[in-house]
PDB file of N, CA and C in Angstrom:
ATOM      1  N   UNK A   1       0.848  -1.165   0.000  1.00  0.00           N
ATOM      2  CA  UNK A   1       0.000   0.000   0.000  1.00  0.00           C
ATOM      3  C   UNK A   1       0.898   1.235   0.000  1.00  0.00           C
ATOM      4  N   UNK A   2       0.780   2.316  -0.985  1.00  0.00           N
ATOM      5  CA  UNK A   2       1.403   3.476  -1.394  1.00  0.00           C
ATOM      6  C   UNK A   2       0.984   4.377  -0.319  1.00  0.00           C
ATOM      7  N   UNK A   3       1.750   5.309   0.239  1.00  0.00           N
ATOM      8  CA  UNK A   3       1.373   6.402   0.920  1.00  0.00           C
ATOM      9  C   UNK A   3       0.141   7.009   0.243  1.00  0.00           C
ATOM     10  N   UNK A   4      -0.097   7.293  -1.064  1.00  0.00           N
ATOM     11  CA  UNK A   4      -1.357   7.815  -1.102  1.00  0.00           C
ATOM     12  C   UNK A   4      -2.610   7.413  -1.256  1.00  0.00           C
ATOM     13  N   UNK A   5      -2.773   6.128  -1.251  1.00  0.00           N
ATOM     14  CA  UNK A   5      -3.365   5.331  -1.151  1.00  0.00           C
ATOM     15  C   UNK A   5      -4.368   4.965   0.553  1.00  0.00           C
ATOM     16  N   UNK A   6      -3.507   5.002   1.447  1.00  0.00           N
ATOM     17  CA  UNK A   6      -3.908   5.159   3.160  1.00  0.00           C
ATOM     18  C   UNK A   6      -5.037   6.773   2.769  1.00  0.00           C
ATOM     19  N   UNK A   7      -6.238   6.573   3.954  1.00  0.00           N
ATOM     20  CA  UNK A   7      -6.738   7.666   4.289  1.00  0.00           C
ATOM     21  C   UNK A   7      -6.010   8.310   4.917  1.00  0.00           C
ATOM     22  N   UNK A   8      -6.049   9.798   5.371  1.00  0.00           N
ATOM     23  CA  UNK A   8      -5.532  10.571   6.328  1.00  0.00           C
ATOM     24  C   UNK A   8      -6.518  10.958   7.146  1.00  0.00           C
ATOM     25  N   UNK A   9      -7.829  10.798   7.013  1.00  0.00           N
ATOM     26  CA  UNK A   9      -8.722  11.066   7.963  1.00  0.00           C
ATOM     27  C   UNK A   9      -9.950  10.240   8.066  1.00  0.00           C
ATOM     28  N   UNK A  10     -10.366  10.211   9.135  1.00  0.00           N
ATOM     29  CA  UNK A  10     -11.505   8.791   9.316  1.00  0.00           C
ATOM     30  C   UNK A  10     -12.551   8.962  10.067  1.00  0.00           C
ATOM     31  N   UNK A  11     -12.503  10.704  10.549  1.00  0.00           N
ATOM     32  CA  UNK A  11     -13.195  11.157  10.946  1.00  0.00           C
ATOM     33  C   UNK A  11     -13.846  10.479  12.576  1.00  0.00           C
ATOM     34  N   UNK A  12     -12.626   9.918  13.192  1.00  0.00           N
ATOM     35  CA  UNK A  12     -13.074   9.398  14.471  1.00  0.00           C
ATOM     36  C   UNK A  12     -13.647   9.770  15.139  1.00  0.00           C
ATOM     37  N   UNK A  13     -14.275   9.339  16.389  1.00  0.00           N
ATOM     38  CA  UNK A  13     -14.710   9.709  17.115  1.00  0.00           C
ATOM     39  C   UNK A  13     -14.742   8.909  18.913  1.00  0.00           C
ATOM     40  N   UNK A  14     -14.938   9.378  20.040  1.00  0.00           N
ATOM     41  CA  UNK A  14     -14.734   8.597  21.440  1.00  0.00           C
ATOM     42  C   UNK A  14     -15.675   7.698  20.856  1.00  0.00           C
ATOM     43  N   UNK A  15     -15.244   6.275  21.391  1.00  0.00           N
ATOM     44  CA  UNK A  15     -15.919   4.786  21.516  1.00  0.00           C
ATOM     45  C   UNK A  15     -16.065   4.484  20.366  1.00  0.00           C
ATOM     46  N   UNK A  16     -15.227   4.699  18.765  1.00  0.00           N
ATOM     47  CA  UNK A  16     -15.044   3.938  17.777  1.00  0.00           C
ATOM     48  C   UNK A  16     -14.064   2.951  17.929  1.00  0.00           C
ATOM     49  N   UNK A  17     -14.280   2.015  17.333  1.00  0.00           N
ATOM     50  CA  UNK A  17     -13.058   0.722  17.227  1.00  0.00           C
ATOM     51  C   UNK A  17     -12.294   0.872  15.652  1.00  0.00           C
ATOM     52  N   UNK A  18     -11.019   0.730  16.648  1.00  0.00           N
ATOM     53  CA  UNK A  18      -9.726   1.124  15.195  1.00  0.00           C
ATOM     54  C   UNK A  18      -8.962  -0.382  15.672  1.00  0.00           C
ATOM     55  N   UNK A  19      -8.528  -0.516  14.660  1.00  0.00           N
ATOM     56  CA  UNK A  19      -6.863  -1.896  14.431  1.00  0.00           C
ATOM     57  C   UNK A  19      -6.223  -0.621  13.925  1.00  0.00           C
ATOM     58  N   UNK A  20      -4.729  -1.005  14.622  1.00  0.00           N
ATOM     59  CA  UNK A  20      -3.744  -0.003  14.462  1.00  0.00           C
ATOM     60  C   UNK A  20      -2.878  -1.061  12.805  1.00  0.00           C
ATOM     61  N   UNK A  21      -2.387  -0.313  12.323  1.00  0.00           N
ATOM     62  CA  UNK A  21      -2.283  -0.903  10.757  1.00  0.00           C
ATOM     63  C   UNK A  21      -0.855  -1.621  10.777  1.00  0.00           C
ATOM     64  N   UNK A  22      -0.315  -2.306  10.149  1.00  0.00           N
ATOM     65  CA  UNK A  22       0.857  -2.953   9.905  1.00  0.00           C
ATOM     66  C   UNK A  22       1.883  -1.986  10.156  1.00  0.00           C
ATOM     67  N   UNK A  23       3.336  -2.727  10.375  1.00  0.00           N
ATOM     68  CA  UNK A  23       4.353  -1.715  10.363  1.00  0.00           C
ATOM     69  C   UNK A  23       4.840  -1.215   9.170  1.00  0.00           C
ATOM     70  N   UNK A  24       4.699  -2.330   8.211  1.00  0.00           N
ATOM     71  CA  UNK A  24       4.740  -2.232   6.474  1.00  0.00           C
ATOM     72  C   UNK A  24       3.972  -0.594   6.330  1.00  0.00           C
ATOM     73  N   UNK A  25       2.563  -0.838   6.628  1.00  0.00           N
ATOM     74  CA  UNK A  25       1.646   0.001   6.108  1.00  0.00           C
ATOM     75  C   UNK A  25       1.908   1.553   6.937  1.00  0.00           C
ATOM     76  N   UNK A  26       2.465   1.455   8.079  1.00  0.00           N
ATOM     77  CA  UNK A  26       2.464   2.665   8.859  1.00  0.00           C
ATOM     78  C   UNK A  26       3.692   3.378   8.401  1.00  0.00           C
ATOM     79  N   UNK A  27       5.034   2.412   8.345  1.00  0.00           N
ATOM     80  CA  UNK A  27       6.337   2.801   7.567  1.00  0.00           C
ATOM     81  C   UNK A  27       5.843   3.382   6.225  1.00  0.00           C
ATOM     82  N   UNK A  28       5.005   3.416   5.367  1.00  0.00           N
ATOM     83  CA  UNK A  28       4.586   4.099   4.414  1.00  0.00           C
ATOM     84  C   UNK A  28       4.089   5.857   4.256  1.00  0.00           C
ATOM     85  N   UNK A  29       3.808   5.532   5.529  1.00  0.00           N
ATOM     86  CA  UNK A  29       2.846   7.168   5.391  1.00  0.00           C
ATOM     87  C   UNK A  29       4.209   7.863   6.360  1.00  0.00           C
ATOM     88  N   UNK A  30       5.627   7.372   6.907  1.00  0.00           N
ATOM     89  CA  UNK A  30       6.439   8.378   7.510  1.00  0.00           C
ATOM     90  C   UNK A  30       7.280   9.056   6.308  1.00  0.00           C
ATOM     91  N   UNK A  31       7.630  10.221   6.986  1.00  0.00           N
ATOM     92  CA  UNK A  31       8.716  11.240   6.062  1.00  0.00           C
ATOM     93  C   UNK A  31       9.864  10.464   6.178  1.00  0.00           C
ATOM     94  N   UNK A  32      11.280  11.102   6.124  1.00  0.00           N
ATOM     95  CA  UNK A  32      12.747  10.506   6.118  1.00  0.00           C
ATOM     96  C   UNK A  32      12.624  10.860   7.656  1.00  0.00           C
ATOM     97  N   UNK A  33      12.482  11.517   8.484  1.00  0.00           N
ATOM     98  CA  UNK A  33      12.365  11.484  10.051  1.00  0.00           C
ATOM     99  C   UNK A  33      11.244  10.971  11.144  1.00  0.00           C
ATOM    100  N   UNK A  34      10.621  10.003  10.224  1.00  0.00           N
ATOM    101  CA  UNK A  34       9.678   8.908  11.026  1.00  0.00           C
ATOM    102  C   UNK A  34       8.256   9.581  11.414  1.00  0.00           C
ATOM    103  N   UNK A  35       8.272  10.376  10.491  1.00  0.00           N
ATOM    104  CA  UNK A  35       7.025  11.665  11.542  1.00  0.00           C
ATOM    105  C   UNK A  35       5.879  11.258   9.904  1.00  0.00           C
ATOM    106  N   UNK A  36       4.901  12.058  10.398  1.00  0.00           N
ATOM    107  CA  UNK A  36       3.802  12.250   9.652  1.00  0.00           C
ATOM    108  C   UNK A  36       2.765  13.865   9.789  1.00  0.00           C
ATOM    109  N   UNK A  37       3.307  14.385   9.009  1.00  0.00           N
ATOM    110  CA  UNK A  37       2.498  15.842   9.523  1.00  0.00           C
ATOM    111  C   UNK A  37       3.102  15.993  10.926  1.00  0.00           C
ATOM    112  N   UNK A  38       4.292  16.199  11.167  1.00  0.00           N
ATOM    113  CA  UNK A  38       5.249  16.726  11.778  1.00  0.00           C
ATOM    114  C   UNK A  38       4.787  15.687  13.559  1.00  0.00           C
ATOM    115  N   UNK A  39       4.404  14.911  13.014  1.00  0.00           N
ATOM    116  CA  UNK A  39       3.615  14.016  14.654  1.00  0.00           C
ATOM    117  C   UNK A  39       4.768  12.694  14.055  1.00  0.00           C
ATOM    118  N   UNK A  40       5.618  12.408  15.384  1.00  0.00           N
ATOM    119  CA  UNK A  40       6.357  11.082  15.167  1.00  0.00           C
ATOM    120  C   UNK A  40       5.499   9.525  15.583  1.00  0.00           C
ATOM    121  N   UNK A  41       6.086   8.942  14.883  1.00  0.00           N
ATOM    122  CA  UNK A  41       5.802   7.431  15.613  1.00  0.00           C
ATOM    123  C   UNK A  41       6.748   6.957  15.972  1.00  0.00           C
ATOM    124  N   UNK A  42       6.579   6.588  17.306  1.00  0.00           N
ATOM    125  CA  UNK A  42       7.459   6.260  18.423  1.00  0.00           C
ATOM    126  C   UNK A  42       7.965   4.517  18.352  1.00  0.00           C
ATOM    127  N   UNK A  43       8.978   4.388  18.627  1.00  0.00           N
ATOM    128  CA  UNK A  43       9.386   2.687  18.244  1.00  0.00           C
ATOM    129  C   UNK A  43       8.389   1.921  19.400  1.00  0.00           C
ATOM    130  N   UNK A  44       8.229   2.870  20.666  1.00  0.00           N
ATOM    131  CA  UNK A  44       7.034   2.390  21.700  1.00  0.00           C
ATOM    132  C   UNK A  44       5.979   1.851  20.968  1.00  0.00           C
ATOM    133  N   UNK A  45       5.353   2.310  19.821  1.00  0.00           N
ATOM    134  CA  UNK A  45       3.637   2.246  19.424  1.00  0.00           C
ATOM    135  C   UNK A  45       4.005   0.863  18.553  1.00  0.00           C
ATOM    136  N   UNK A  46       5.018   0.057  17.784  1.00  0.00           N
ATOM    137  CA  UNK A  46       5.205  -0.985  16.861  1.00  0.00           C
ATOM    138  C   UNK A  46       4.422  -2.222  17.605  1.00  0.00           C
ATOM    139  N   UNK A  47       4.812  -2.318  19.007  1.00  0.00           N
ATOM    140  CA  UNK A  47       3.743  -3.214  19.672  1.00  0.00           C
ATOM    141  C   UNK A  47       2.408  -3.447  19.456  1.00  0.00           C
ATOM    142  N   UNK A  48       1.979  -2.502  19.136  1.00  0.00           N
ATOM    143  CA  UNK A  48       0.056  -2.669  19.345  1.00  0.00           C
ATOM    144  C   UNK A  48      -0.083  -2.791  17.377  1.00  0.00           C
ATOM    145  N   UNK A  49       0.558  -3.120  16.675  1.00  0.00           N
ATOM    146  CA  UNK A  49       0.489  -2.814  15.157  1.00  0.00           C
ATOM    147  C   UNK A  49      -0.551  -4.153  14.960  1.00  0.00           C
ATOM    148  N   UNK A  50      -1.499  -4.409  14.192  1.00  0.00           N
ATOM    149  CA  UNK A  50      -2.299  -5.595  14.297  1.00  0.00           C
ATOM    150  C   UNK A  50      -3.917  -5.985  15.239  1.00  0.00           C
ATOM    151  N   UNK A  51      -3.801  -4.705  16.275  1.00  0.00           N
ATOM    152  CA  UNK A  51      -4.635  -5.074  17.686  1.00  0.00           C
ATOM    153  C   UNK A  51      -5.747  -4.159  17.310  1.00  0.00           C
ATOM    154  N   UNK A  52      -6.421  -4.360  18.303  1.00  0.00           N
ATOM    155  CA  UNK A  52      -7.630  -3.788  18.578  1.00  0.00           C
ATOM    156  C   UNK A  52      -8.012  -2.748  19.406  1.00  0.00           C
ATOM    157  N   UNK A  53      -8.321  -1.588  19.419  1.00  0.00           N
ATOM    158  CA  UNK A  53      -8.704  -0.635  20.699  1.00  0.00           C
ATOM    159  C   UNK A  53      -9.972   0.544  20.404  1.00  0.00           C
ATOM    160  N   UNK A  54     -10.445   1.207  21.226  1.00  0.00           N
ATOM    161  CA  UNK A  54     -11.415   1.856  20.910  1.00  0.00           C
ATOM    162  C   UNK A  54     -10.750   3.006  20.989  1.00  0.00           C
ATOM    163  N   UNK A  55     -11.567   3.998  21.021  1.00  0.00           N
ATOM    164  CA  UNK A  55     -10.931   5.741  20.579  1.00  0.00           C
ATOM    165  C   UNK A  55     -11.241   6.192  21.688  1.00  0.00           C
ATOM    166  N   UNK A  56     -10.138   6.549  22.498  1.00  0.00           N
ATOM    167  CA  UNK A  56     -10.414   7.704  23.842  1.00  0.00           C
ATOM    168  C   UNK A  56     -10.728   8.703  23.300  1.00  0.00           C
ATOM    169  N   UNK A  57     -10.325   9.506  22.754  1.00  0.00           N
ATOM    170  CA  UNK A  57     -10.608  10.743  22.656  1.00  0.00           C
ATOM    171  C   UNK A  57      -9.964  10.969  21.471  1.00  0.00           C
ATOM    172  N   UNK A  58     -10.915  12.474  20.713  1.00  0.00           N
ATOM    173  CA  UNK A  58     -10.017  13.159  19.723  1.00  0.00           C
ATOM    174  C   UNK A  58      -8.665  13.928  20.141  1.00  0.00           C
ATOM    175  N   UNK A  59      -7.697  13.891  19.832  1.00  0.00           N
ATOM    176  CA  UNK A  59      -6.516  14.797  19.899  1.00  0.00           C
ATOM    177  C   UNK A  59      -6.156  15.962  18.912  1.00  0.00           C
ATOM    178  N   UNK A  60      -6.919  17.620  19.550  1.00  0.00           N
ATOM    179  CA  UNK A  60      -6.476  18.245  18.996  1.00  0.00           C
ATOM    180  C   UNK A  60      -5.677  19.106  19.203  1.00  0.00           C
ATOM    181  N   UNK A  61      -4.820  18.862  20.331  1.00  0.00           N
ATOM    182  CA  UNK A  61      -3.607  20.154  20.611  1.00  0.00           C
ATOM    183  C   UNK A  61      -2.830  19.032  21.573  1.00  0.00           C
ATOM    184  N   UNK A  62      -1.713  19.417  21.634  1.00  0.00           N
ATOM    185  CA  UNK A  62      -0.566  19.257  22.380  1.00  0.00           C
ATOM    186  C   UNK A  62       0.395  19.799  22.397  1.00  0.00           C
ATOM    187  N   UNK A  63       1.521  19.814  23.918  1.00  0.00           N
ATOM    188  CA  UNK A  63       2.242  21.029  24.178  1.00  0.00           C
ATOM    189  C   UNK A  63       3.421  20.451  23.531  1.00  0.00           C
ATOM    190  N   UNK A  64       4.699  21.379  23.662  1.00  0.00           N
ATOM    191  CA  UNK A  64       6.111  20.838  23.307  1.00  0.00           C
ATOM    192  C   UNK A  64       6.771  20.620  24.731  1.00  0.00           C
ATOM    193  N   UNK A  65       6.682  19.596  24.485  1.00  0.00           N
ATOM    194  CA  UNK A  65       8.235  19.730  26.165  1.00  0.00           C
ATOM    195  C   UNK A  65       9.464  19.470  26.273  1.00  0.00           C
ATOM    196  N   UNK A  66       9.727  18.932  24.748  1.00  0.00           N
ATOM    197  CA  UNK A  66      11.183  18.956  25.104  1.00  0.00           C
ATOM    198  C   UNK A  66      12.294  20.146  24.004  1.00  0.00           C
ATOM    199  N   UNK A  67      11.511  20.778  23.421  1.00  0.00           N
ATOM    200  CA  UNK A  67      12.123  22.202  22.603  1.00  0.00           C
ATOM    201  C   UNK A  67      11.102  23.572  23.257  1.00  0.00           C
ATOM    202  N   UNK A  68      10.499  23.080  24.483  1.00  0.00           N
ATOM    203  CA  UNK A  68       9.586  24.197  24.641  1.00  0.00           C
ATOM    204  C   UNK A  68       9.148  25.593  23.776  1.00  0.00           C
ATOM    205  N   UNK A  69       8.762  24.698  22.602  1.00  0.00           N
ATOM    206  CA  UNK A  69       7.925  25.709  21.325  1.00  0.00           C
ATOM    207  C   UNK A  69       6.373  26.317  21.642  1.00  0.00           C
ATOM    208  N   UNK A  70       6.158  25.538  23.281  1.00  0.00           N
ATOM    209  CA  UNK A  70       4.701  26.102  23.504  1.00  0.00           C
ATOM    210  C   UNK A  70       3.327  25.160  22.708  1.00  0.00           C
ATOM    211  N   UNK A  71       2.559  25.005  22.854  1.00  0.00           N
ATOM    212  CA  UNK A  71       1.666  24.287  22.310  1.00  0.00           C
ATOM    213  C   UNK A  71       1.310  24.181  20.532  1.00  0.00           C
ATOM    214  N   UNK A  72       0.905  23.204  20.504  1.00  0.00           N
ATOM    215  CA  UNK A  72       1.019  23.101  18.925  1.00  0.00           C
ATOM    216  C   UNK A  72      -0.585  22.381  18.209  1.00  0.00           C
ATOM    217  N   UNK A  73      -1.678  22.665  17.542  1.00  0.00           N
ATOM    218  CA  UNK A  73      -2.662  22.364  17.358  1.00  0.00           C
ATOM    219  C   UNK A  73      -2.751  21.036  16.478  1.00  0.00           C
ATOM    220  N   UNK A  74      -3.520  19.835  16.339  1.00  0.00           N
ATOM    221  CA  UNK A  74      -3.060  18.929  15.263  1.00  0.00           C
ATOM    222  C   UNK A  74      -4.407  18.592  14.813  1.00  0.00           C
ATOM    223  N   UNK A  75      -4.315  18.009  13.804  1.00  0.00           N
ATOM    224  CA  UNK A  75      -5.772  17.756  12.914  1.00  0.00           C
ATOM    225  C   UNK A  75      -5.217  16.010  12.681  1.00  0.00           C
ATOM    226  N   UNK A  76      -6.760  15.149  12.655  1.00  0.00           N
ATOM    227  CA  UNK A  76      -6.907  13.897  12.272  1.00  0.00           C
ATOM    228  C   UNK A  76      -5.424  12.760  13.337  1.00  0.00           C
ATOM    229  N   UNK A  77      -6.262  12.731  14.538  1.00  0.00           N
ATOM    230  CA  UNK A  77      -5.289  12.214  15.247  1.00  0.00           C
ATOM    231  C   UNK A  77      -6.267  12.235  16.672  1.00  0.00           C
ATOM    232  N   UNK A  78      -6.150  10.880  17.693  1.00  0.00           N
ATOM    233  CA  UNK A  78      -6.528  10.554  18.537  1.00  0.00           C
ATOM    234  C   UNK A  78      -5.623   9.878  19.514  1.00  0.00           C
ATOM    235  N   UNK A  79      -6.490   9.747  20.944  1.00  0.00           N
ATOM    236  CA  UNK A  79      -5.860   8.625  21.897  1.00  0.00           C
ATOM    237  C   UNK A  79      -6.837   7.650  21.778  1.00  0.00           C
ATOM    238  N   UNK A  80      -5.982   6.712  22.033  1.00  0.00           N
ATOM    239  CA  UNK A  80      -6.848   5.307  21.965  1.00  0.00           C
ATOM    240  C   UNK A  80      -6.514   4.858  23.925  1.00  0.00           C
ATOM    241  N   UNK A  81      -7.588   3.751  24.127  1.00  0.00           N
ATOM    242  CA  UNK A  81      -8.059   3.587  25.290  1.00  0.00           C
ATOM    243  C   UNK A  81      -6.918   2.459  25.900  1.00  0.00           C
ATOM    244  N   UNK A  82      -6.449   2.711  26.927  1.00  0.00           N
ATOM    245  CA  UNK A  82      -5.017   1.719  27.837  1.00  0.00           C
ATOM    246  C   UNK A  82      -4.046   2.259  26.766  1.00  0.00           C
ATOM    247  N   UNK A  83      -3.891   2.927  25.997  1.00  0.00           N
ATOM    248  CA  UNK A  83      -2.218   3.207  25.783  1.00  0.00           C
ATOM    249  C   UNK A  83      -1.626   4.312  25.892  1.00  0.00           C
ATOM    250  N   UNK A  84      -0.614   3.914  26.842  1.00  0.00           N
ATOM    251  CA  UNK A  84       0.331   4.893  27.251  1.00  0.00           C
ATOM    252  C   UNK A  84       1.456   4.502  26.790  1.00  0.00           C
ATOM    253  N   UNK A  85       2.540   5.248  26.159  1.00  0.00           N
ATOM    254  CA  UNK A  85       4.065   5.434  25.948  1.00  0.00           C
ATOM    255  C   UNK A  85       4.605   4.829  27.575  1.00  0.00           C
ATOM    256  N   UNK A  86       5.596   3.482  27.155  1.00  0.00           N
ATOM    257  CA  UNK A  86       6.286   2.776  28.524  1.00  0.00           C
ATOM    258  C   UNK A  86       7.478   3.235  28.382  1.00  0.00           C
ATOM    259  N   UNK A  87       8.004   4.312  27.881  1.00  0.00           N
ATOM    260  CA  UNK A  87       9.108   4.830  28.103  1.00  0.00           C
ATOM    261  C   UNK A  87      10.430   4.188  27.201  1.00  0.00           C
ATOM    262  N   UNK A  88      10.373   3.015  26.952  1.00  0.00           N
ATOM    263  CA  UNK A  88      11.386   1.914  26.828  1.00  0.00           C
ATOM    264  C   UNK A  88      12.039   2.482  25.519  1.00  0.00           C
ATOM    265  N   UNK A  89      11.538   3.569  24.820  1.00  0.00           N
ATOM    266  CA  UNK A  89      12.595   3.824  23.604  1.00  0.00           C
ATOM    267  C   UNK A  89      13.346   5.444  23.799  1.00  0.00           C
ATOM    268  N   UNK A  90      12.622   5.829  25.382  1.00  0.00           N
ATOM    269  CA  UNK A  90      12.759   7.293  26.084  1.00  0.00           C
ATOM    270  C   UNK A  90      13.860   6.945  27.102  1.00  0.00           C
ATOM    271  N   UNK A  91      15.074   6.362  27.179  1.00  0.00           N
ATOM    272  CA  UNK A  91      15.352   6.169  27.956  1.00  0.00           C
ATOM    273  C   UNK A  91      14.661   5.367  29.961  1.00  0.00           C
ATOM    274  N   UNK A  92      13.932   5.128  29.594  1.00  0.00           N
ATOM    275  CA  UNK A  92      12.870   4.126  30.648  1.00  0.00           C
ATOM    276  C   UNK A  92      12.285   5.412  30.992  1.00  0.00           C
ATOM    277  N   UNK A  93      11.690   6.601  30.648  1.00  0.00           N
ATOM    278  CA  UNK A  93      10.564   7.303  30.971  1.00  0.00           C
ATOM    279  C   UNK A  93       9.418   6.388  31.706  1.00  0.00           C
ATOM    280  N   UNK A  94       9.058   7.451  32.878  1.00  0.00           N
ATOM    281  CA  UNK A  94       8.083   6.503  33.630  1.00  0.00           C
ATOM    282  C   UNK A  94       7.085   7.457  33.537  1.00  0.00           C
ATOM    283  N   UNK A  95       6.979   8.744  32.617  1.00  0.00           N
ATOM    284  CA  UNK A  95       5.755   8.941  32.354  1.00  0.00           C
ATOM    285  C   UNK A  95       4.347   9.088  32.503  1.00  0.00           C
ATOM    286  N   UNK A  96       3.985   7.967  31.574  1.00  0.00           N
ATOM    287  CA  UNK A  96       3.204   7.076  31.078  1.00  0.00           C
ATOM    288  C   UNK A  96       1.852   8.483  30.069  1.00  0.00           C
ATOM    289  N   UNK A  97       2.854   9.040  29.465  1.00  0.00           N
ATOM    290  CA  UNK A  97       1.985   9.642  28.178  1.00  0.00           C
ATOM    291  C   UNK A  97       1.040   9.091  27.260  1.00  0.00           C
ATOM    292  N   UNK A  98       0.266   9.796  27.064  1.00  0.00           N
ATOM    293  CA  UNK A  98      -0.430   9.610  26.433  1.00  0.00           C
ATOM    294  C   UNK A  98      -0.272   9.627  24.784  1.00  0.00           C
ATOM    295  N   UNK A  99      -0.392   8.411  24.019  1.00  0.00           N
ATOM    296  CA  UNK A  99       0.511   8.486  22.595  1.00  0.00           C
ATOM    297  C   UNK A  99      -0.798   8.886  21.682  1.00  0.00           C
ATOM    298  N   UNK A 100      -0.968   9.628  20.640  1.00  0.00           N
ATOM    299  CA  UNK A 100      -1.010  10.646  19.766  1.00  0.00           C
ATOM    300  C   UNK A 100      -1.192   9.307  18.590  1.00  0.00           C
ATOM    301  N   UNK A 101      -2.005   9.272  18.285  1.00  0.00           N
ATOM    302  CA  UNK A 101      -2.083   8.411  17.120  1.00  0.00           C
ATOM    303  C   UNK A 101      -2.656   8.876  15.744  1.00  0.00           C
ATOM    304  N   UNK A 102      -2.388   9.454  14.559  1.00  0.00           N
ATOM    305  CA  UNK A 102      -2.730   9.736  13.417  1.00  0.00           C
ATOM    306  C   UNK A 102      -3.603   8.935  13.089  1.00  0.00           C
ATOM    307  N   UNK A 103      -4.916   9.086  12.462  1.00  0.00           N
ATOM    308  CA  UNK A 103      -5.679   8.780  11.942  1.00  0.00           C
ATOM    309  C   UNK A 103      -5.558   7.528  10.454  1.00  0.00           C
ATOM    310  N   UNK A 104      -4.197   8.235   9.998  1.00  0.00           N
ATOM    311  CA  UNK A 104      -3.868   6.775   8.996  1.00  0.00           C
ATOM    312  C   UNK A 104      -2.398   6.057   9.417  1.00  0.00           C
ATOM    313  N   UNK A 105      -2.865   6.037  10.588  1.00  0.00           N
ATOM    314  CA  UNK A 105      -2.050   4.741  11.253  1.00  0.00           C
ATOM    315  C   UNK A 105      -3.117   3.625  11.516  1.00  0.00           C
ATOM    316  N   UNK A 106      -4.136   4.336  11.893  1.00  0.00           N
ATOM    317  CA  UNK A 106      -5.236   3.458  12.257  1.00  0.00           C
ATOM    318  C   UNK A 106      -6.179   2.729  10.848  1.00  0.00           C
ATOM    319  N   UNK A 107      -7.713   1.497  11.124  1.00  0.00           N
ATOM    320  CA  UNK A 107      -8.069   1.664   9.864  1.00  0.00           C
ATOM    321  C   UNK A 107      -9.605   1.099  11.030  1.00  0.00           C
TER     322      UNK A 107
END
């Protein structure tokens, strides 16, 4: 599947059910710096690639904390429900953030 080919928006919403998409298919839609519309995917999120979860919430803003640029607005992107970032590619961050999931990561 071609990057342009994936949706970019799916128009989610709280208590929809998403499968998070292959690593094949997610490695498709990143730039040369692993990001997508300037939002990274974390080597943390490769775990859940295949599974099942419902939609916590829409995600439309988040802050910067580690270039403190101040908050930053994002379009077509959610949290999904039990996942938190375990730190393990952050140096063991104990965290437990909340991970940012693009809309065509999901299907």
């Amino acid at each position: 599947m071609t990057r342009s080919t994936i949706p970019h928006s799916l128009q989610l919403r709280a208590g929809d059910w998403v499968e998070v998409r292959s690593k094949e298919e997610i490695l498709s839609t990143l730039d040369k710096d692993g990001r997508l519309e300037q939002m990274p995917f974390m080597p943390e999120m490769f775990q859940h690639c295949g599974k099942r979860f419902r939609v916590r919430s829409r995600a439309h803003k988040t802050c910067d904390t580690v270039d403190k640029t101040g908050g930053r607005w994002m379009r077509d992107a959610v949290h999904l429900d039990e996942i938190r970032c375990d730190g393990s590619a952050h140096g063991g961050c104990g965290a437990l953030c909340l991970v940012f999931w693009k809309e065509a990561w999901l299907k």
